[in-house]
PDB file of N, CA and C in Angstrom:
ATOM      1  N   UNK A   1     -91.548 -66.688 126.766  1.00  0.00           N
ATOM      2  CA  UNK A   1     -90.154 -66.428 127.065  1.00  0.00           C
ATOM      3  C   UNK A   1     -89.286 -67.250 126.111  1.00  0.00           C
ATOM      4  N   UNK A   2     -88.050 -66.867 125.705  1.00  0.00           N
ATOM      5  CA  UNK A   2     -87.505 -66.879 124.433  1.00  0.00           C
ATOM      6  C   UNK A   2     -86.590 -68.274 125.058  1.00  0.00           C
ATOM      7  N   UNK A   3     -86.118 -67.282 126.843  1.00  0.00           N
ATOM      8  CA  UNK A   3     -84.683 -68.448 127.377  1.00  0.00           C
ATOM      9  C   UNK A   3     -85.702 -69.172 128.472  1.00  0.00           C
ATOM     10  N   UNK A   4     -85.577 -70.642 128.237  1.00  0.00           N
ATOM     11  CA  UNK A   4     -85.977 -71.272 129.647  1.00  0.00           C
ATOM     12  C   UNK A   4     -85.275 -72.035 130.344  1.00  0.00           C
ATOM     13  N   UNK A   5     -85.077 -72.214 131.742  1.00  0.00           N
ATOM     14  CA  UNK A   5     -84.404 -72.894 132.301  1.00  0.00           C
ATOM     15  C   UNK A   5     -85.077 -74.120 132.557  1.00  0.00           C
ATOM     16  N   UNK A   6     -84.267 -75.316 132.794  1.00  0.00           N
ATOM     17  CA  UNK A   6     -85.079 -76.660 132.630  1.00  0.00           C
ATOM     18  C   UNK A   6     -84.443 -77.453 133.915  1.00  0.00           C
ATOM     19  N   UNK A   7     -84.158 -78.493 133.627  1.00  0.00           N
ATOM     20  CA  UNK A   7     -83.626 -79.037 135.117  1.00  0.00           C
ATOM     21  C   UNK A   7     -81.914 -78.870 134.992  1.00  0.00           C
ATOM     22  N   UNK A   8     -81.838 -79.134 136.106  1.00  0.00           N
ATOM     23  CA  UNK A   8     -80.168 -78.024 136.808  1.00  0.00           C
ATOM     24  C   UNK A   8     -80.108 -79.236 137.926  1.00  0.00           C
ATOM     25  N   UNK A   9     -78.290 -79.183 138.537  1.00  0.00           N
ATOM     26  CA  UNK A   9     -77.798 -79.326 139.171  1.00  0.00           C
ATOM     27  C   UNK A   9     -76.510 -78.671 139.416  1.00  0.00           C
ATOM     28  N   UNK A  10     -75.988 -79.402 140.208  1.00  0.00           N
ATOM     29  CA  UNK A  10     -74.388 -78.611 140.871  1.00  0.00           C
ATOM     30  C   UNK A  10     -73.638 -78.071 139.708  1.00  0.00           C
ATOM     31  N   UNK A  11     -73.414 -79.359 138.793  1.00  0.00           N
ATOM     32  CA  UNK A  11     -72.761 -79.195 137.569  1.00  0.00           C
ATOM     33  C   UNK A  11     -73.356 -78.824 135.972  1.00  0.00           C
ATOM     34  N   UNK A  12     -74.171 -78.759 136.160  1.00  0.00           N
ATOM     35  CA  UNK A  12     -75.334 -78.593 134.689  1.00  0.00           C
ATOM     36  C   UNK A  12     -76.392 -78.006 134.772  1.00  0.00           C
ATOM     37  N   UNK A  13     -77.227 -77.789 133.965  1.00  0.00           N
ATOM     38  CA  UNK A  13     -78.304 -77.411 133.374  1.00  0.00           C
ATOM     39  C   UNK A  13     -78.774 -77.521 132.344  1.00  0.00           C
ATOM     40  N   UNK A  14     -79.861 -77.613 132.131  1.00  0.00           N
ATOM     41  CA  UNK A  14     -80.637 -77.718 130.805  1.00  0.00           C
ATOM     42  C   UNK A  14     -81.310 -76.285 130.201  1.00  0.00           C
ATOM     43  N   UNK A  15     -80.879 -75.598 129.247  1.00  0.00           N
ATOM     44  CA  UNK A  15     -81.514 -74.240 128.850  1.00  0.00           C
ATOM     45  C   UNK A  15     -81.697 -74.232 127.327  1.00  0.00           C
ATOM     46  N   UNK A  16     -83.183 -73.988 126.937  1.00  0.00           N
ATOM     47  CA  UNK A  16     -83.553 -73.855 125.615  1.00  0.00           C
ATOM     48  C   UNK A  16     -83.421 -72.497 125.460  1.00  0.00           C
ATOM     49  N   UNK A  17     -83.400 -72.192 124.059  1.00  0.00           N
ATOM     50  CA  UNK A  17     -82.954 -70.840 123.322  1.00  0.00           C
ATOM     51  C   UNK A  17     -83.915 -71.076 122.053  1.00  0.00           C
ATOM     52  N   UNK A  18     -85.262 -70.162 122.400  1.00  0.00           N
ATOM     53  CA  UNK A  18     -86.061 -70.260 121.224  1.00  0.00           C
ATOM     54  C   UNK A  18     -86.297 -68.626 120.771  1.00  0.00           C
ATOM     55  N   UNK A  19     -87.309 -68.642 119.714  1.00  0.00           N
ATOM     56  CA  UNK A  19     -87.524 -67.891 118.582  1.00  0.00           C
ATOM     57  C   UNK A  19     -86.325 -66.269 118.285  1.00  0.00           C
ATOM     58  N   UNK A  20     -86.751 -65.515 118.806  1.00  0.00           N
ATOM     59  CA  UNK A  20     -85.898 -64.010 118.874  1.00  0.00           C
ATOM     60  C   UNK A  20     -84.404 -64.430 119.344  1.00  0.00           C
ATOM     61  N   UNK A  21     -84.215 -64.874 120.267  1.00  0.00           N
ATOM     62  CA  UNK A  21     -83.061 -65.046 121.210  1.00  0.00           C
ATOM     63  C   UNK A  21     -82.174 -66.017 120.309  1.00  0.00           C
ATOM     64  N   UNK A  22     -82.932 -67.325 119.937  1.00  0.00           N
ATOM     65  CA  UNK A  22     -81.793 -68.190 118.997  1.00  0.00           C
ATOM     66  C   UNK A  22     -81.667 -67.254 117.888  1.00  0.00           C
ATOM     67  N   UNK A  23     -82.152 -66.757 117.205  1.00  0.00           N
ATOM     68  CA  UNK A  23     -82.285 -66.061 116.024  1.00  0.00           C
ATOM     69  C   UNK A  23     -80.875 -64.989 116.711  1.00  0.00           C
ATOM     70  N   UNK A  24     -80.911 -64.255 117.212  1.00  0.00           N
ATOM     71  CA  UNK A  24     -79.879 -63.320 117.808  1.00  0.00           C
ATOM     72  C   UNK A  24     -78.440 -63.988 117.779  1.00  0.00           C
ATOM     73  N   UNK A  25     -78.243 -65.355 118.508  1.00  0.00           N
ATOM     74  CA  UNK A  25     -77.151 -65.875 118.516  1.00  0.00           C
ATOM     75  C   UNK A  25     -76.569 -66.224 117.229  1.00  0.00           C
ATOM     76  N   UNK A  26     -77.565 -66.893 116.505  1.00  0.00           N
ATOM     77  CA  UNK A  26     -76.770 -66.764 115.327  1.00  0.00           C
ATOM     78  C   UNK A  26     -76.666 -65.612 114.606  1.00  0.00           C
ATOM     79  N   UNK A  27     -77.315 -64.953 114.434  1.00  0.00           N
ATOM     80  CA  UNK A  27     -76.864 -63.761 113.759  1.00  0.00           C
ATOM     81  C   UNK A  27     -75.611 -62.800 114.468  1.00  0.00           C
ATOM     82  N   UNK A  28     -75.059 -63.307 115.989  1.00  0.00           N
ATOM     83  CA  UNK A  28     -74.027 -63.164 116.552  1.00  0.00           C
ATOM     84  C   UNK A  28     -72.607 -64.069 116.194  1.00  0.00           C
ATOM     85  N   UNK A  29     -73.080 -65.317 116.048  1.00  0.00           N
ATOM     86  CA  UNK A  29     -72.368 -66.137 115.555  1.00  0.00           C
ATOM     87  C   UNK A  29     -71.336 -65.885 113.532  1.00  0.00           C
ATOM     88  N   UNK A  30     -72.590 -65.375 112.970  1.00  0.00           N
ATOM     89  CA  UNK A  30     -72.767 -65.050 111.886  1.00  0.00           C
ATOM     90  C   UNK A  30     -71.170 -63.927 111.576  1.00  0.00           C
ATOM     91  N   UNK A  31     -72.130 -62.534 112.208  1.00  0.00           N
ATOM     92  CA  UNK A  31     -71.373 -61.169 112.513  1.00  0.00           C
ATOM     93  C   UNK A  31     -69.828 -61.534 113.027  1.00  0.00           C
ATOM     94  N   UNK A  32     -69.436 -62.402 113.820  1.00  0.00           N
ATOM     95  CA  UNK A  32     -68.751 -62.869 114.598  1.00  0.00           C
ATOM     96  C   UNK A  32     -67.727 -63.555 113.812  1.00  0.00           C
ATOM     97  N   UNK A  33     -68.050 -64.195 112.675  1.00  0.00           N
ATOM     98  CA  UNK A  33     -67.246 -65.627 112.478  1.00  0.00           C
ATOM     99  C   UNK A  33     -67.269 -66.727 113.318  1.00  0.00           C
ATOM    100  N   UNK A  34     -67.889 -66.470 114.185  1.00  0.00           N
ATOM    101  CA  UNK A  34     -67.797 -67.481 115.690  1.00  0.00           C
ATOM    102  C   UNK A  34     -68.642 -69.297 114.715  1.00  0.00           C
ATOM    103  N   UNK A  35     -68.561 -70.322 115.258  1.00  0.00           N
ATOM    104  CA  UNK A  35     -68.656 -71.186 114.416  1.00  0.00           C
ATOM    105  C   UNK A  35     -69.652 -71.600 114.764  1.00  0.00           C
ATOM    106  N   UNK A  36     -70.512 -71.529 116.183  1.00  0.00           N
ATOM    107  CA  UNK A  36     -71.870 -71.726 116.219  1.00  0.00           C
ATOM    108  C   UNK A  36     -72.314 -71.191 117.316  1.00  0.00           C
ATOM    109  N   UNK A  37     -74.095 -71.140 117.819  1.00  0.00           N
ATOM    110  CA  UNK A  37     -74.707 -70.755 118.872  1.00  0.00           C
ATOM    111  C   UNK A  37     -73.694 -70.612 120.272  1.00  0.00           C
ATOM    112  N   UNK A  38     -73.304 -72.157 120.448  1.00  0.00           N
ATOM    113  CA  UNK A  38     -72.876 -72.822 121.797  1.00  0.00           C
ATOM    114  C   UNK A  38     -71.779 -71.820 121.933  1.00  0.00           C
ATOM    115  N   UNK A  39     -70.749 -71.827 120.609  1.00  0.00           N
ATOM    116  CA  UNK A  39     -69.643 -71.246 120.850  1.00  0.00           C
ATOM    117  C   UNK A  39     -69.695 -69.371 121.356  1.00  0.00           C
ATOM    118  N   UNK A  40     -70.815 -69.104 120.971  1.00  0.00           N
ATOM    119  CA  UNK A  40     -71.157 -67.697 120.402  1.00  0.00           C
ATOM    120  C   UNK A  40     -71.280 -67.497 122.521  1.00  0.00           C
ATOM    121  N   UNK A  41     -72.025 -68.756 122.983  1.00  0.00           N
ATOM    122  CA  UNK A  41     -72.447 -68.212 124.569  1.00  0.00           C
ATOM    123  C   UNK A  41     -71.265 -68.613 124.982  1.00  0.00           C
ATOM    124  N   UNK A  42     -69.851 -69.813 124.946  1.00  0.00           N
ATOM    125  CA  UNK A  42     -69.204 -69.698 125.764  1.00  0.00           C
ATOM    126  C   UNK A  42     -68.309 -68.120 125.341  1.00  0.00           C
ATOM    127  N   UNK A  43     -68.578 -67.513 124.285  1.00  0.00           N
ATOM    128  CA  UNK A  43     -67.156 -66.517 124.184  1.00  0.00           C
ATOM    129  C   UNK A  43     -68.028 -65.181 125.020  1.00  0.00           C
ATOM    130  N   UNK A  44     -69.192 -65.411 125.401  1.00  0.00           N
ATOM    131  CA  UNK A  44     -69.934 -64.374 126.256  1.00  0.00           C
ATOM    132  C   UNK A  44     -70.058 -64.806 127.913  1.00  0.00           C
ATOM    133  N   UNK A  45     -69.755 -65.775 128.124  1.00  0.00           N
ATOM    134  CA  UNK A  45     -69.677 -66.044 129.857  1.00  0.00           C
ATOM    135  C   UNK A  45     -68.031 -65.786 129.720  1.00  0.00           C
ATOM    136  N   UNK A  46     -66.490 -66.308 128.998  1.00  0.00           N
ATOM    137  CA  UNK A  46     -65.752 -65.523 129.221  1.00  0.00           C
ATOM    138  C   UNK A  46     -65.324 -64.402 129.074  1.00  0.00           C
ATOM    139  N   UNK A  47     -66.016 -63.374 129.009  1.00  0.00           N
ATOM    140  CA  UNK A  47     -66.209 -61.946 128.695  1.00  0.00           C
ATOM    141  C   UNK A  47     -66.829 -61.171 129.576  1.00  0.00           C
ATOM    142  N   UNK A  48     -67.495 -62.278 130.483  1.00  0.00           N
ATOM    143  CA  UNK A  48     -68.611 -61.793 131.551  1.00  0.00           C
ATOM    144  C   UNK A  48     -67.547 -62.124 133.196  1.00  0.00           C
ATOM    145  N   UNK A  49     -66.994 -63.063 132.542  1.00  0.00           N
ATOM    146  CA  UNK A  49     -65.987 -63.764 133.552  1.00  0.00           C
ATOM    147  C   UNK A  49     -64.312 -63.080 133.748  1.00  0.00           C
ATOM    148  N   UNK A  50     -64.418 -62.343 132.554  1.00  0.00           N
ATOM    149  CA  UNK A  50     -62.978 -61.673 132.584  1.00  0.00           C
ATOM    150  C   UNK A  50     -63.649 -60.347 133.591  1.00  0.00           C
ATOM    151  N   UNK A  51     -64.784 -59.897 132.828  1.00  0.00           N
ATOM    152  CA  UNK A  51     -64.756 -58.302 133.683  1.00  0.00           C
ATOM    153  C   UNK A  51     -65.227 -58.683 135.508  1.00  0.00           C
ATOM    154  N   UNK A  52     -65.446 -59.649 135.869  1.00  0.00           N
ATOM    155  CA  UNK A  52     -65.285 -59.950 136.890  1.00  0.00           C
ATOM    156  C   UNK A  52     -66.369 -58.939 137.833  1.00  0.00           C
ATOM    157  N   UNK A  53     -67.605 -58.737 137.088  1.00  0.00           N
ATOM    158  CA  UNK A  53     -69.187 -58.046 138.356  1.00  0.00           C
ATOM    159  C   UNK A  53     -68.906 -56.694 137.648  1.00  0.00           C
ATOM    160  N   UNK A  54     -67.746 -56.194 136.940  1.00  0.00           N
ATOM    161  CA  UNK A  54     -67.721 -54.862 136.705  1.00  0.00           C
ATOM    162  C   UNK A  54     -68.771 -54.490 135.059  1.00  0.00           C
ATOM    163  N   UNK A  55     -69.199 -53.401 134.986  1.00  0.00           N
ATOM    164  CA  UNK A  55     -69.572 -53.198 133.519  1.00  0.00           C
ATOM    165  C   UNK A  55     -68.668 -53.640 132.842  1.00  0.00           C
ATOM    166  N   UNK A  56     -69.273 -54.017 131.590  1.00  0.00           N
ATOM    167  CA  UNK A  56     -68.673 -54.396 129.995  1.00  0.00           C
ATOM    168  C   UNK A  56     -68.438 -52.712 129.210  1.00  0.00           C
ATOM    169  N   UNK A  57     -67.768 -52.241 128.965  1.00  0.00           N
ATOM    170  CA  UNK A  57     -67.430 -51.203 127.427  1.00  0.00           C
ATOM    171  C   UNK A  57     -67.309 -51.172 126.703  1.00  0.00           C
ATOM    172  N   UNK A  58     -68.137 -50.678 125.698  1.00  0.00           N
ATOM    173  CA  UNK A  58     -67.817 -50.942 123.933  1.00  0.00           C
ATOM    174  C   UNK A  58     -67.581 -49.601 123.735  1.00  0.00           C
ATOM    175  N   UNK A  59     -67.162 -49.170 122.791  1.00  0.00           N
ATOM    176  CA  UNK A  59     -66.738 -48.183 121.822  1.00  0.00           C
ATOM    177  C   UNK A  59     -67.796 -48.102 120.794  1.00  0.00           C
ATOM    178  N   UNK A  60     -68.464 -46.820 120.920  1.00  0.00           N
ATOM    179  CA  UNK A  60     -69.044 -46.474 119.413  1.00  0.00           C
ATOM    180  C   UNK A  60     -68.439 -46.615 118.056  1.00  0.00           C
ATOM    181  N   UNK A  61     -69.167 -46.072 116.823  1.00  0.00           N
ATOM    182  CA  UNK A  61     -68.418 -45.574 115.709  1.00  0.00           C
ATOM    183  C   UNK A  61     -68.372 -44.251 116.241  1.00  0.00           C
ATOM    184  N   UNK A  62     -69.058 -43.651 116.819  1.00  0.00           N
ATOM    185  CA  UNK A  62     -68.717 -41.959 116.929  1.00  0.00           C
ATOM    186  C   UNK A  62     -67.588 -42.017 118.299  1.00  0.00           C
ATOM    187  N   UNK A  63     -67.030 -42.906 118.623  1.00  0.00           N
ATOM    188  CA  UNK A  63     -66.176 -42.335 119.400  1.00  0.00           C
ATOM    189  C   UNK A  63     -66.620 -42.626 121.304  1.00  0.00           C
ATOM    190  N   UNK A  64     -68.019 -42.661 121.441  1.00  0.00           N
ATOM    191  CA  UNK A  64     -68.747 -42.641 122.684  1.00  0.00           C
ATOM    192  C   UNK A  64     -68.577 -43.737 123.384  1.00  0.00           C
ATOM    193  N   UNK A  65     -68.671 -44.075 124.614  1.00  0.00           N
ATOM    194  CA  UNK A  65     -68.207 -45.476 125.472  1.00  0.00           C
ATOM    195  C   UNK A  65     -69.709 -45.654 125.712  1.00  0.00           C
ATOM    196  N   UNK A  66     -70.047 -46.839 125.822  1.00  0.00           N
ATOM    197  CA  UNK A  66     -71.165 -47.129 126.720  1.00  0.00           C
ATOM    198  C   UNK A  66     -71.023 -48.413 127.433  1.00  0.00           C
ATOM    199  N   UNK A  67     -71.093 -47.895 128.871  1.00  0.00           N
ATOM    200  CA  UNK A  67     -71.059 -49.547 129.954  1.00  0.00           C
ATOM    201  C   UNK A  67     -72.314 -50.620 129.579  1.00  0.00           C
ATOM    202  N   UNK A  68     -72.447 -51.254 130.005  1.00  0.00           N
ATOM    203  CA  UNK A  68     -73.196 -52.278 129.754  1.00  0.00           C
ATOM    204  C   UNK A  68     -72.801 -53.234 131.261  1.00  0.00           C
ATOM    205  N   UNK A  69     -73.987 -53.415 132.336  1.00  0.00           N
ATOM    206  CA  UNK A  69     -74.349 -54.198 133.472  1.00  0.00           C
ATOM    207  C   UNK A  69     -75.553 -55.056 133.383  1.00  0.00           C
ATOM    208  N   UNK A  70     -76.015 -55.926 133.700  1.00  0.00           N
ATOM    209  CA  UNK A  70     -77.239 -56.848 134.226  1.00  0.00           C
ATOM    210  C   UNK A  70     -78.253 -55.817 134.449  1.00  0.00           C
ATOM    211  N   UNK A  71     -79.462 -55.695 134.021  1.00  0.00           N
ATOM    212  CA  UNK A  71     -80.348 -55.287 134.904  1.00  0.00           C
ATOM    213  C   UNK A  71     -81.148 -56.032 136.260  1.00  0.00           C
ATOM    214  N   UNK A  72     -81.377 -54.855 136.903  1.00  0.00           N
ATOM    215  CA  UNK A  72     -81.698 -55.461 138.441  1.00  0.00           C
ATOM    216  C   UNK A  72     -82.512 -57.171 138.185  1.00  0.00           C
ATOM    217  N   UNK A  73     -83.306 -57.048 137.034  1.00  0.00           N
ATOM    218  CA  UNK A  73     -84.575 -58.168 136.938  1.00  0.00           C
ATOM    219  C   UNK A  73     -83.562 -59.299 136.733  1.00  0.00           C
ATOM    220  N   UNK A  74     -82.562 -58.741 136.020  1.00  0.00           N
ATOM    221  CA  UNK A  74     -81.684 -60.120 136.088  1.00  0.00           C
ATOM    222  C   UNK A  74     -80.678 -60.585 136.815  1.00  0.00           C
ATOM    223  N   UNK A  75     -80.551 -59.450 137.874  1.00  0.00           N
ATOM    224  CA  UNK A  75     -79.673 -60.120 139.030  1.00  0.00           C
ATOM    225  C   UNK A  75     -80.643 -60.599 140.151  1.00  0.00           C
ATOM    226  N   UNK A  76     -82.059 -60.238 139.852  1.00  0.00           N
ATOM    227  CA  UNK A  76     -82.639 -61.157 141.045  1.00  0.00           C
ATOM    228  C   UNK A  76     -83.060 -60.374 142.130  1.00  0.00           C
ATOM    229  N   UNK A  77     -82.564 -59.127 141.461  1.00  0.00           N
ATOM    230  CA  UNK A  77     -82.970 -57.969 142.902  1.00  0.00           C
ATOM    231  C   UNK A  77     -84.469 -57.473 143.009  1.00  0.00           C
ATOM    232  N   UNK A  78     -85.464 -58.118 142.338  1.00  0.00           N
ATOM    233  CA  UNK A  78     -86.773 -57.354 142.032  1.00  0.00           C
ATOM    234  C   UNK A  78     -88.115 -58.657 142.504  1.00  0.00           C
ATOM    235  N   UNK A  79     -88.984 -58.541 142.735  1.00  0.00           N
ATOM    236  CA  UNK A  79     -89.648 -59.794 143.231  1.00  0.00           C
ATOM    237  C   UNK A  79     -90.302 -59.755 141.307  1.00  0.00           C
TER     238      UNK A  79
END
């Protein structure tokens, strides 16, 4: 697994970001102008935090919408 969770409390956590997944952020960061990894995840929890549980929408180049939600495995709904 690429993301692991490590030790956590009320206020924190500890989460590594290895091979595919770091590789992604920066190349998000990159695409982005964004100035690094860290910055690249806070501008994606407020984005996650603006739509407030609802799908995300992007716009194609052809014009097409596509939502974008959590899958079930990652809301926890699946044993």
């Amino acid at each position: 697994m690429a993301i692991h969770k490590g030790n956590s409390t009320d206020t924190q956590t500890d989460i590594t970001i290895s091979n595919g997944d770091f590789q992604a952020l920066k190349k998000i960061a990159q695409d982005y102008g964004i100035a690094d990894e860290s910055d690249v995840i806070a501008f994606a929890i407020g984005v996650l935090s603006r739509a407030n549980g609802r799908a995300i929408s992007i716009e194609q180049e052809d014009g097409t919408i596509l939502k974008f939600i959590p899958a079930d495995k990652l809301r926890g709904n699946t044993p």
